[in-house]
C-alpha atoms as a PDB file:
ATOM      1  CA  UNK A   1      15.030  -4.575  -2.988  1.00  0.00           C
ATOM      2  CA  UNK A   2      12.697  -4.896  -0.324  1.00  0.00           C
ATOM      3  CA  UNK A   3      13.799  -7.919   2.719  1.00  0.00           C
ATOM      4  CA  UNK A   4      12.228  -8.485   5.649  1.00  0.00           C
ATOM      5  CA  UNK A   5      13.281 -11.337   7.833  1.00  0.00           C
ATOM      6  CA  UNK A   6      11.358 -12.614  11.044  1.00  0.00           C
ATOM      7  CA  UNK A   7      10.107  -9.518  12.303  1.00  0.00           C
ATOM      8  CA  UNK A   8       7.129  -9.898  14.693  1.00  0.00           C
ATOM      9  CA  UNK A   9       4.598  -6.928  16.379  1.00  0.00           C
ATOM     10  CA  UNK A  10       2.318  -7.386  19.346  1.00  0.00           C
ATOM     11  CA  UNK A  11       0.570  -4.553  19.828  1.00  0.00           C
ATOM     12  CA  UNK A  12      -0.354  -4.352  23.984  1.00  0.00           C
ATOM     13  CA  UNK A  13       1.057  -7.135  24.731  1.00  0.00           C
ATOM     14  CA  UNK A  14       0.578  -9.083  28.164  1.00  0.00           C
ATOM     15  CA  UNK A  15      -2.938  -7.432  28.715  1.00  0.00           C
ATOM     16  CA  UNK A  16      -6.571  -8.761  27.856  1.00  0.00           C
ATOM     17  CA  UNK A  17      -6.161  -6.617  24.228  1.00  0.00           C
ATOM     18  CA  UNK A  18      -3.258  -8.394  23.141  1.00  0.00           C
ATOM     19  CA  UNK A  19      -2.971  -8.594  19.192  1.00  0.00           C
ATOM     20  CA  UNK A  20      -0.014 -10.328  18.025  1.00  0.00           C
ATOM     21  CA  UNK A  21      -0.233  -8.219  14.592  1.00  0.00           C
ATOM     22  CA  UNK A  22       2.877 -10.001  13.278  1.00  0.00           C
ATOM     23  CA  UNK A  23       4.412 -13.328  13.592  1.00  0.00           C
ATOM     24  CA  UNK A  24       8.087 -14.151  11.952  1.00  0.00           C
ATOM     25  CA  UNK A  25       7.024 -12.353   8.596  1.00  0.00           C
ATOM     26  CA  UNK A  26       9.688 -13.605   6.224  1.00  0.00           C
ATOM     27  CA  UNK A  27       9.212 -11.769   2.770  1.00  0.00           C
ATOM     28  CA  UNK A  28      12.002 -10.389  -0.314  1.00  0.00           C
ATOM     29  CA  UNK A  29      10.086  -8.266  -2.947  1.00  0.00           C
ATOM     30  CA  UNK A  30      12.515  -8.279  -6.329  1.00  0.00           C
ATOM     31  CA  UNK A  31      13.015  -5.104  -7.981  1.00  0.00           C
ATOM     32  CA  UNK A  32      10.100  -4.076 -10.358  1.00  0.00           C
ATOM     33  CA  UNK A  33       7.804  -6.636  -8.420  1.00  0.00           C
ATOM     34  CA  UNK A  34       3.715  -5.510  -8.359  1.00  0.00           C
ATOM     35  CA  UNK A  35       2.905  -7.230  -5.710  1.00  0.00           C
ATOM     36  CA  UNK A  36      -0.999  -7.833  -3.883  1.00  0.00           C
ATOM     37  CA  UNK A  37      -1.643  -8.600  -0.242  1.00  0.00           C
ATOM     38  CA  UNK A  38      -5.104  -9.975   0.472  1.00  0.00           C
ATOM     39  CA  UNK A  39      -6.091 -10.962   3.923  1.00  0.00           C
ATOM     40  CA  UNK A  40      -9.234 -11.378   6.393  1.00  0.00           C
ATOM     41  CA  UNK A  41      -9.540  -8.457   8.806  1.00  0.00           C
ATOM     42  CA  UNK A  42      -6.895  -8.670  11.156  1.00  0.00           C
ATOM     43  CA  UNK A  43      -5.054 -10.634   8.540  1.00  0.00           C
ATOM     44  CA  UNK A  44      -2.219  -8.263   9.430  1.00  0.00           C
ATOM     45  CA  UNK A  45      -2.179  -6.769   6.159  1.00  0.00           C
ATOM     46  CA  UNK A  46      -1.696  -2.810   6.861  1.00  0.00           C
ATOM     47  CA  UNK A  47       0.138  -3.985   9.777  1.00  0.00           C
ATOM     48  CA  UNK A  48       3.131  -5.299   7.280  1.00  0.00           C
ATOM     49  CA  UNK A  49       2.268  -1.618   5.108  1.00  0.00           C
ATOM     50  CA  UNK A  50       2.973   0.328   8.169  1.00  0.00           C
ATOM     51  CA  UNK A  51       5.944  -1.648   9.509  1.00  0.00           C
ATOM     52  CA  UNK A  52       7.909  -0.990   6.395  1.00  0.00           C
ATOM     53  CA  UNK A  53       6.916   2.479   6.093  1.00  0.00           C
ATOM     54  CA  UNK A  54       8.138   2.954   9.794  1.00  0.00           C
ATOM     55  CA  UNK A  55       4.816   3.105  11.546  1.00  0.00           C
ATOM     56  CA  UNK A  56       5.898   1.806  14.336  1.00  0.00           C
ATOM     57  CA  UNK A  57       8.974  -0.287  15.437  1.00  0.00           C
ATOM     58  CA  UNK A  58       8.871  -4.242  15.060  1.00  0.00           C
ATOM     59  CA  UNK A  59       9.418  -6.191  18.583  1.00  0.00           C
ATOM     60  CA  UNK A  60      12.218  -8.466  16.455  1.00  0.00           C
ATOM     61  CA  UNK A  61      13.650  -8.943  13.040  1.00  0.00           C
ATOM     62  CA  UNK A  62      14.907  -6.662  10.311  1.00  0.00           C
ATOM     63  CA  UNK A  63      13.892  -4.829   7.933  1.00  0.00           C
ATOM     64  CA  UNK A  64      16.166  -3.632   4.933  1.00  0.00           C
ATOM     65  CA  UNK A  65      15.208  -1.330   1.481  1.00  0.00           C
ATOM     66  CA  UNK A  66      17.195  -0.258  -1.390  1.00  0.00           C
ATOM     67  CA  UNK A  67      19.902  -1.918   0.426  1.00  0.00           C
ATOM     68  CA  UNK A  68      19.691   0.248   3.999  1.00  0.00           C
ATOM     69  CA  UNK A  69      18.829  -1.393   6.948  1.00  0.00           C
ATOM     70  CA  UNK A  70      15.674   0.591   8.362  1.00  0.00           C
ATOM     71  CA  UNK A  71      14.397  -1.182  10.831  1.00  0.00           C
ATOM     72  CA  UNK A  72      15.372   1.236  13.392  1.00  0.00           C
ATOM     73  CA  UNK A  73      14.907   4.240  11.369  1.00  0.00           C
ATOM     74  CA  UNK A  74      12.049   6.812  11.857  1.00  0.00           C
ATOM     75  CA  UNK A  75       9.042   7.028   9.500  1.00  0.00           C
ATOM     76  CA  UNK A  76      10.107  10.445   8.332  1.00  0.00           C
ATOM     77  CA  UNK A  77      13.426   9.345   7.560  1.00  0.00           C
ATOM     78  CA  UNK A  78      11.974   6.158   5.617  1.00  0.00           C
ATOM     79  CA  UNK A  79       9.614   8.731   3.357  1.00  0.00           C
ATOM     80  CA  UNK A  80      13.195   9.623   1.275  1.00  0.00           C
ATOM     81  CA  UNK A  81      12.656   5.900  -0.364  1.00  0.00           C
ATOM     82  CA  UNK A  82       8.729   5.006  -0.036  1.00  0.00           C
ATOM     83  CA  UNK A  83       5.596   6.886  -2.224  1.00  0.00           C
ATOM     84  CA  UNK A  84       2.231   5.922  -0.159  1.00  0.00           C
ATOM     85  CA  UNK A  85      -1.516   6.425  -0.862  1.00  0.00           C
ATOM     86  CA  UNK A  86      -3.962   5.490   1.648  1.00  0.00           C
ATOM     87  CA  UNK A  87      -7.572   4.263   1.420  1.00  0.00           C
ATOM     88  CA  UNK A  88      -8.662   7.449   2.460  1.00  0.00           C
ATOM     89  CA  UNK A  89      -8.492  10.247  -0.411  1.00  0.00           C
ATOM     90  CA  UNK A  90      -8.392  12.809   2.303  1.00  0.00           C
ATOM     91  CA  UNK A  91      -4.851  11.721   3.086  1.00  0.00           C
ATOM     92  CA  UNK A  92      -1.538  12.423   1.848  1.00  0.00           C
ATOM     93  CA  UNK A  93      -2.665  15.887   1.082  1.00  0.00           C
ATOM     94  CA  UNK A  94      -2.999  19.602   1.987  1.00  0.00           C
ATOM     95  CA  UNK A  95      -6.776  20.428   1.511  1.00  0.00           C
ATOM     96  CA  UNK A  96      -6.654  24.167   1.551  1.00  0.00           C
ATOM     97  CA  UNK A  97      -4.089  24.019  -0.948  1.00  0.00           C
ATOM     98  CA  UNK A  98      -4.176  24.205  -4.778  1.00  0.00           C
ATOM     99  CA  UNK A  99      -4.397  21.057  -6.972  1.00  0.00           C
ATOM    100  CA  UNK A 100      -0.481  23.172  -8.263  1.00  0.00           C
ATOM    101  CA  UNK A 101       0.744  23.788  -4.882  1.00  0.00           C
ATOM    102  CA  UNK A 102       0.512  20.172  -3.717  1.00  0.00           C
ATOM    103  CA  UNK A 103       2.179  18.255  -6.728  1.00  0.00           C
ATOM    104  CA  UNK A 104       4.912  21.347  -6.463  1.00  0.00           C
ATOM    105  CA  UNK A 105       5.582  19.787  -2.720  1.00  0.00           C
ATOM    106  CA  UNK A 106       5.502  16.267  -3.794  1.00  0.00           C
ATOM    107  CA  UNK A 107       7.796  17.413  -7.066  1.00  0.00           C
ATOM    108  CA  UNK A 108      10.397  19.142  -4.630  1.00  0.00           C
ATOM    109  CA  UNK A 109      10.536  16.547  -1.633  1.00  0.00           C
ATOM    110  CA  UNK A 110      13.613  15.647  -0.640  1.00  0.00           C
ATOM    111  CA  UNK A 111      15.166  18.680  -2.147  1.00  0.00           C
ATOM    112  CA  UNK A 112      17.102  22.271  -0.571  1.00  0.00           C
ATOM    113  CA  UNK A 113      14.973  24.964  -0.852  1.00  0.00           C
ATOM    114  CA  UNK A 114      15.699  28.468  -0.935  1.00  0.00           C
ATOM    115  CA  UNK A 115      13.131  31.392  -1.105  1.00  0.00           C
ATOM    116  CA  UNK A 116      12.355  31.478  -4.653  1.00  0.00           C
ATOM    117  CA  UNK A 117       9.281  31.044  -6.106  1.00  0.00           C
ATOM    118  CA  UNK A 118       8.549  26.751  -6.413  1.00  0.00           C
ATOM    119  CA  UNK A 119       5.861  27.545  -9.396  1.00  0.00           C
ATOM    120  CA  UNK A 120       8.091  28.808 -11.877  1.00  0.00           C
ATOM    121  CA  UNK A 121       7.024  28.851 -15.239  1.00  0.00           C
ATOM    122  CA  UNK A 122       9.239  25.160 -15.999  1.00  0.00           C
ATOM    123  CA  UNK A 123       7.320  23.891 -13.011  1.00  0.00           C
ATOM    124  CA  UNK A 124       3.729  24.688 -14.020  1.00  0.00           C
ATOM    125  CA  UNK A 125       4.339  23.283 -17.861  1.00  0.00           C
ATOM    126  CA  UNK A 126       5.529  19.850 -16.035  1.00  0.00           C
ATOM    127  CA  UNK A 127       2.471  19.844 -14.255  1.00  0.00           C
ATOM    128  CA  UNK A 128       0.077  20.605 -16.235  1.00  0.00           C
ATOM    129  CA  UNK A 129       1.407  17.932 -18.993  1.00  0.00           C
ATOM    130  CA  UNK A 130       1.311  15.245 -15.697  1.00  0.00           C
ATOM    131  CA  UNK A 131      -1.581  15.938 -14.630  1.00  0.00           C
ATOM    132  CA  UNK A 132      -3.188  15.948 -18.223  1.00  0.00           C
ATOM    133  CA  UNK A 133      -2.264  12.373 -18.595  1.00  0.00           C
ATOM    134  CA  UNK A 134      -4.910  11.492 -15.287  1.00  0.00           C
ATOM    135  CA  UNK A 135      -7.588  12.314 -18.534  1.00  0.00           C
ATOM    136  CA  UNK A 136      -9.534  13.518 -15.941  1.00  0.00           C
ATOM    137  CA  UNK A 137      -9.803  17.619 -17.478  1.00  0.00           C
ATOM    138  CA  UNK A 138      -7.618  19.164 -14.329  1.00  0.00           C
ATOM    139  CA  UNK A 139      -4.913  20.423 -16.180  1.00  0.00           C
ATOM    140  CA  UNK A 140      -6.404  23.680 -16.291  1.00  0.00           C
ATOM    141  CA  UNK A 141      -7.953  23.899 -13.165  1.00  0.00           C
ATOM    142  CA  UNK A 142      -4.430  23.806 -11.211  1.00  0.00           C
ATOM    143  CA  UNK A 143      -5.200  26.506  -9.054  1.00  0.00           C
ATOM    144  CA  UNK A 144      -8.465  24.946  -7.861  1.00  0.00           C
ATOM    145  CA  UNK A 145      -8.300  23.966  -3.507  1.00  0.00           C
ATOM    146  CA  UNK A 146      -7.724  20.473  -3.986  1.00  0.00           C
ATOM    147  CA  UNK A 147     -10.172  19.834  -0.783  1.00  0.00           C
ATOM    148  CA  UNK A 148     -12.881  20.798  -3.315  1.00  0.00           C
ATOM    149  CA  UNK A 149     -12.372  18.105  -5.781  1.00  0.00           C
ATOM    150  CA  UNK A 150     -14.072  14.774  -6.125  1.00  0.00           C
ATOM    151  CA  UNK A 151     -12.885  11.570  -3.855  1.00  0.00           C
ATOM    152  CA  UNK A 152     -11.783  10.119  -7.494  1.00  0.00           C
ATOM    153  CA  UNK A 153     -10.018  12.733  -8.378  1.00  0.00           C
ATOM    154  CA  UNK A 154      -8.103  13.737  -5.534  1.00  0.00           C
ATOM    155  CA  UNK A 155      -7.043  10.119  -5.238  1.00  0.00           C
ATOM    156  CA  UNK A 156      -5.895  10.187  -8.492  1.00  0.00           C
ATOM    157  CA  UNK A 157      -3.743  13.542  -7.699  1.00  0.00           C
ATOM    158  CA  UNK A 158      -2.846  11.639  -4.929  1.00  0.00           C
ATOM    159  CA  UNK A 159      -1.128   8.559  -6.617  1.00  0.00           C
ATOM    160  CA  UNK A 160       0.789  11.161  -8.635  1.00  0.00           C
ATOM    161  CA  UNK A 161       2.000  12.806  -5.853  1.00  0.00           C
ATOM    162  CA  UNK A 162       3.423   9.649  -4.482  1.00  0.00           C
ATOM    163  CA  UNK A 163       4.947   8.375  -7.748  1.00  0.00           C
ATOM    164  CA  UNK A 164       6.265  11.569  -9.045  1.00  0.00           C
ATOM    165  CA  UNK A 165       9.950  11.044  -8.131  1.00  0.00           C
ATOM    166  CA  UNK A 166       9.879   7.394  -8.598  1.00  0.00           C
ATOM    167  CA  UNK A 167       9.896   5.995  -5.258  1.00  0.00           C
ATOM    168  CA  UNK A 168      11.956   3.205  -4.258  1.00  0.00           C
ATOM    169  CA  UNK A 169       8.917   1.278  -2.884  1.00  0.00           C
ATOM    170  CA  UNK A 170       5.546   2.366  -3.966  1.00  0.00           C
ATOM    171  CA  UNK A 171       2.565   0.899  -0.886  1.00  0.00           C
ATOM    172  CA  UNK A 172      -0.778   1.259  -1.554  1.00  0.00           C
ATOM    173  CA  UNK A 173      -3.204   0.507   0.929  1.00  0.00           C
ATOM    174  CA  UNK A 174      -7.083  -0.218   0.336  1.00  0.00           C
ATOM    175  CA  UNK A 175      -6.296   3.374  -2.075  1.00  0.00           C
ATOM    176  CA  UNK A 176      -9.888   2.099  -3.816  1.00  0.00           C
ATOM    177  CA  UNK A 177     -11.957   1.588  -0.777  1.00  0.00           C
ATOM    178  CA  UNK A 178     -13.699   3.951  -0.265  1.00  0.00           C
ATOM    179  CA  UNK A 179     -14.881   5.295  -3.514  1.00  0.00           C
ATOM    180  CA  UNK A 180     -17.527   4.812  -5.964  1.00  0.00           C
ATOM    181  CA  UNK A 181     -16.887   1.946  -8.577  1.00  0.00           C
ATOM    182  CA  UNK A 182     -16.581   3.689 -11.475  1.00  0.00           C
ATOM    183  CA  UNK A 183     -13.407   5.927  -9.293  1.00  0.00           C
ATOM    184  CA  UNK A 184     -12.247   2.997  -8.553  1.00  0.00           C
ATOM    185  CA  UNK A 185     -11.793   1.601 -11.972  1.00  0.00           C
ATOM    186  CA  UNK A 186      -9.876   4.803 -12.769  1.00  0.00           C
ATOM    187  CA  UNK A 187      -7.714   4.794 -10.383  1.00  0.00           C
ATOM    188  CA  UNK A 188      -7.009   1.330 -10.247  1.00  0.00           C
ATOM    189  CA  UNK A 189      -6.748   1.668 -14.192  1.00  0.00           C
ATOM    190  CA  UNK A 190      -3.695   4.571 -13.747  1.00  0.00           C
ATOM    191  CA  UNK A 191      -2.169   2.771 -10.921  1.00  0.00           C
ATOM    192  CA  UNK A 192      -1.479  -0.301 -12.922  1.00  0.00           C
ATOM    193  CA  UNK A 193      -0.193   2.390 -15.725  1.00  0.00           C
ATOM    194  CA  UNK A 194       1.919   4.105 -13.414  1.00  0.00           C
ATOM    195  CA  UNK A 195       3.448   1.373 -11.891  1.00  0.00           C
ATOM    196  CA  UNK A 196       4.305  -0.666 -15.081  1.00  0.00           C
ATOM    197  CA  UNK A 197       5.538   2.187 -17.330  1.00  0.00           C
ATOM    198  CA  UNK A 198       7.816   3.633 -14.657  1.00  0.00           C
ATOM    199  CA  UNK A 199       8.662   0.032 -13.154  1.00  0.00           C
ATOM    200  CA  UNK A 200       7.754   0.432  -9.869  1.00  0.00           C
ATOM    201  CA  UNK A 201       8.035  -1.974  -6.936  1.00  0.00           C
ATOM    202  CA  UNK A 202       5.034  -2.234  -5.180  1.00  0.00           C
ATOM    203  CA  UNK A 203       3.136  -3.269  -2.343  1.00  0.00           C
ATOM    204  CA  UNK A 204      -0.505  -3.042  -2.747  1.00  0.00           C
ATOM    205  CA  UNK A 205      -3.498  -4.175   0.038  1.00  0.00           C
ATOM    206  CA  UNK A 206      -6.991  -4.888  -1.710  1.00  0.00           C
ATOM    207  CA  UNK A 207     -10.027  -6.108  -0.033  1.00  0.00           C
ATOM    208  CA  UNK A 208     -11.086  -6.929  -3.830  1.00  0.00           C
ATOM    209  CA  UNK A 209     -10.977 -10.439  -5.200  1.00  0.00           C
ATOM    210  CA  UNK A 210     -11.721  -8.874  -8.888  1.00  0.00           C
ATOM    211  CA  UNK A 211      -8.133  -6.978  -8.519  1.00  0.00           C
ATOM    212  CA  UNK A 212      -6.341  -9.536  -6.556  1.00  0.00           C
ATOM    213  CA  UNK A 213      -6.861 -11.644  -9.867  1.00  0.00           C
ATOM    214  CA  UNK A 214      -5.986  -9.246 -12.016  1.00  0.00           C
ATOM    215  CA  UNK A 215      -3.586  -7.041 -10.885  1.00  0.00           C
ATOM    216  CA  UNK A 216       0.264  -7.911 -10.225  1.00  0.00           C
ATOM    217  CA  UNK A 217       3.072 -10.745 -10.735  1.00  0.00           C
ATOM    218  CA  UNK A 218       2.546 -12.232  -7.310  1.00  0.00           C
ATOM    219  CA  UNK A 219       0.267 -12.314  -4.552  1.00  0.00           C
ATOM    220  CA  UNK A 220       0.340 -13.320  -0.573  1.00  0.00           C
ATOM    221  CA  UNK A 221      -2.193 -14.032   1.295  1.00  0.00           C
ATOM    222  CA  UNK A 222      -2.371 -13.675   5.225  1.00  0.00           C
ATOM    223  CA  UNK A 223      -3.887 -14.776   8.270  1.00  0.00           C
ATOM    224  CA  UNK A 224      -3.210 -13.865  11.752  1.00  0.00           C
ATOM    225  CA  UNK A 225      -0.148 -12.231  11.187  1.00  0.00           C
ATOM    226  CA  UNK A 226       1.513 -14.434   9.014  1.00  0.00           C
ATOM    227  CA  UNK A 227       1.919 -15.152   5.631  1.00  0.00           C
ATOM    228  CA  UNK A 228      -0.418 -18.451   4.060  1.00  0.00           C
ATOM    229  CA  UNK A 229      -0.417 -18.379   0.806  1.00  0.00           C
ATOM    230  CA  UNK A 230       2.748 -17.161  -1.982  1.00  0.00           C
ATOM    231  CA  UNK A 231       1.609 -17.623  -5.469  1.00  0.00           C
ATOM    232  CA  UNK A 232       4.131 -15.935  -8.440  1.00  0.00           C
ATOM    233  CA  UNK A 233       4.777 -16.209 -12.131  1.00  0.00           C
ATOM    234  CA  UNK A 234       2.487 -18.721 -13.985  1.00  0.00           C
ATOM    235  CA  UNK A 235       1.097 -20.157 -10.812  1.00  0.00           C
ATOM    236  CA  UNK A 236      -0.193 -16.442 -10.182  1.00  0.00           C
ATOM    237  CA  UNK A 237      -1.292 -15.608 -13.569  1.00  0.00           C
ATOM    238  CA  UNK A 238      -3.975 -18.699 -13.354  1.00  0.00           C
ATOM    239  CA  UNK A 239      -5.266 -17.394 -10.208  1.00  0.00           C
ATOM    240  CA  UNK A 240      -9.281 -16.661 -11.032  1.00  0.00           C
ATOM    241  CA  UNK A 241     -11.632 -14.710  -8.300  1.00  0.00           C
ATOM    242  CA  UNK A 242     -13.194 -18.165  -7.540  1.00  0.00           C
ATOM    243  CA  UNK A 243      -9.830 -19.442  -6.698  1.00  0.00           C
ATOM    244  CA  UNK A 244      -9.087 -16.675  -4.005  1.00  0.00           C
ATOM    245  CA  UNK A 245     -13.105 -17.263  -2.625  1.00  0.00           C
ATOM    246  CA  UNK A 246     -12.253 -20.927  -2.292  1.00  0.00           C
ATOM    247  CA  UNK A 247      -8.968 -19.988  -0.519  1.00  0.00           C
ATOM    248  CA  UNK A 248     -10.733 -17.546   2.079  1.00  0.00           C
ATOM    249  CA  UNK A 249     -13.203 -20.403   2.355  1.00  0.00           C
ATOM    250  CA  UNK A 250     -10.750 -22.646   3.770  1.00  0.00           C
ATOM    251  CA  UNK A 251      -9.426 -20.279   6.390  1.00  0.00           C
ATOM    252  CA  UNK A 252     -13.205 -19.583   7.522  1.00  0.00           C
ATOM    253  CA  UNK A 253     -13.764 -23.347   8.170  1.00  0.00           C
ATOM    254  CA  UNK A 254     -10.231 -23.229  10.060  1.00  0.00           C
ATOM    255  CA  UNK A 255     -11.609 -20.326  11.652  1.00  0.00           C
ATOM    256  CA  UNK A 256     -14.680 -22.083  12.732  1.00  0.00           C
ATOM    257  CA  UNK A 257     -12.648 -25.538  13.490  1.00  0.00           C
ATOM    258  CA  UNK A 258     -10.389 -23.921  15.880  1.00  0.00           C
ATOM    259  CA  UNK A 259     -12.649 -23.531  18.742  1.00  0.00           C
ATOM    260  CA  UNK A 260     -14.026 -26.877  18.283  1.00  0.00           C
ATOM    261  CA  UNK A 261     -10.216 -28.633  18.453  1.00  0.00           C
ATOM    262  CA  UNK A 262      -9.161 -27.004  21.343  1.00  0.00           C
ATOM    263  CA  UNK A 263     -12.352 -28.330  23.484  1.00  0.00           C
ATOM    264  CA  UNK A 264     -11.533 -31.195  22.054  1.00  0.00           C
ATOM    265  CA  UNK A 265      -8.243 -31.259  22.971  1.00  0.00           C
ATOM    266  CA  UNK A 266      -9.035 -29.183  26.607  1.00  0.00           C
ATOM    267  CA  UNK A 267     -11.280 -32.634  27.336  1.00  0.00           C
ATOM    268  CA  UNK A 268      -8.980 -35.255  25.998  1.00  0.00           C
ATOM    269  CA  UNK A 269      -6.185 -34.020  28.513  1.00  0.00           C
ATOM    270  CA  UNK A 270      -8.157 -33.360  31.619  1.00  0.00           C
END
């Protein structure tokens, strides 16, 4: 469904600032596949989210989804195949706009329209039934400015938004982050919902060990742009918080070693 093979990104490259974001990424995401990217900072975790979703152009390799090579296509033109909630809940929505008028655009993307009226009555009883399903009381407060909801809640409007026509590839990126635990929960709680009932192949970047655990059928882990660690099926399912902390322990000490064998090396060979 989803292939990548070798790409590579090095963001200002030849300068002091250099950040080789991506090294020979190799990676094939099945059909249906929930799967979680953990990483250090820098890891080069959004990096992969955003070269897949066509935020920039990879320096070398390819990149192919639902069977279409996109590696040279434009992120607008990826958007047909990809549903995408970001960490912040401010994102991926129109805040002057209703709570109706938003899930109408995300209901009619992709489609021809005319100059007839988008909330018809069929529209507003599909929407009201959705968004009743969040459990979160909104279904009658549709016309509310969705800029004046809660970060939880528009989050949660958000991950609708991005799942209501089934997307090809759903990426999620740190979508918990920034809110309060008890949000988080929730939305973590429909995401996993979402994304199992409607089969969804997914890409989701966590900072949190708890839902790197839990969440999923396989997990990667990276470090400096590549990836370190592949664990799927039963080898995944055994995977326990304390296994992931002793995994980010190891690259710390590599992290510290590093500096350490290249003086040692710099004085052996002087």
């Amino acid at each position: 469904m989803l292939e990548i093979r070798c790409i590579s990104k090095t963001f200002n490259a030849g300068t002091p600032n250099e950040v080789r974001a991506l090294q020979k990424i190799d990676l094939t995401v099945d059909e249906g596949s929930f799967v979680i990217v953990i990483g250090t900072n820098g890891s080069g975790k959004s990096a992969l989210q955003n070269a897949v979703a066509g935020g920039f152009f990879v320096d070398s390799g390819v990149i192919s989804l639902a069977g279409h090579d996109v590696t040279r296509w434009p992120e607008h033109r990826r958007a047909r195949f990809i549903g995408r909630v970001f960490q912040n809940p401010f994102s991926g929505t129109s805040p002057n706009m209703s709570i109706a008028e938003n899930l109408a655009l995300a209901a009619m993307r992709g489609q021809k329209r005319g100059l007839g009226w988008a909330l018809n009555s069929n529209l507003m009883s599909d929407l009201r039934e959705r968004v009743r399903m969040l459990n979160m009381k909104l279904e009658d407060r549709l016309d509310n400015i969705i800029g004046s909801l809660s970060g939880g809640q528009r989050q949660a409007l958000t991950l609708l938004m991005a799942t209501w026509l089934k997307p090809k590839l759903l990426l999620l990126d740190e979508h918990t982050a920034a809110l309060d635990p008890k949000s988080a929960n929730q939305v973590i709680r429909l995401s996993e919902e979402i994304i199992l009932r409607d089969k969804l192949t997914t890409l989701m970047v966590t900072h949190s060990m708890h839902q790197a655990a839990n969440l999923g059928d396989r997990l990667i882990m990276m470090y400096r742009g590549r990836i370190i660690h592949d664990f799927r099926g039963a080898e995944k399912k055994r995977l326990r918080v304390d296994d992931l902390l002793a995994r980010f322990e190891e690259v710390r000490r590599k992290e510290q070693l590093d500096p350490t064998a290249a003086e040692m090396l710099r004085r052996t060979y002087i």
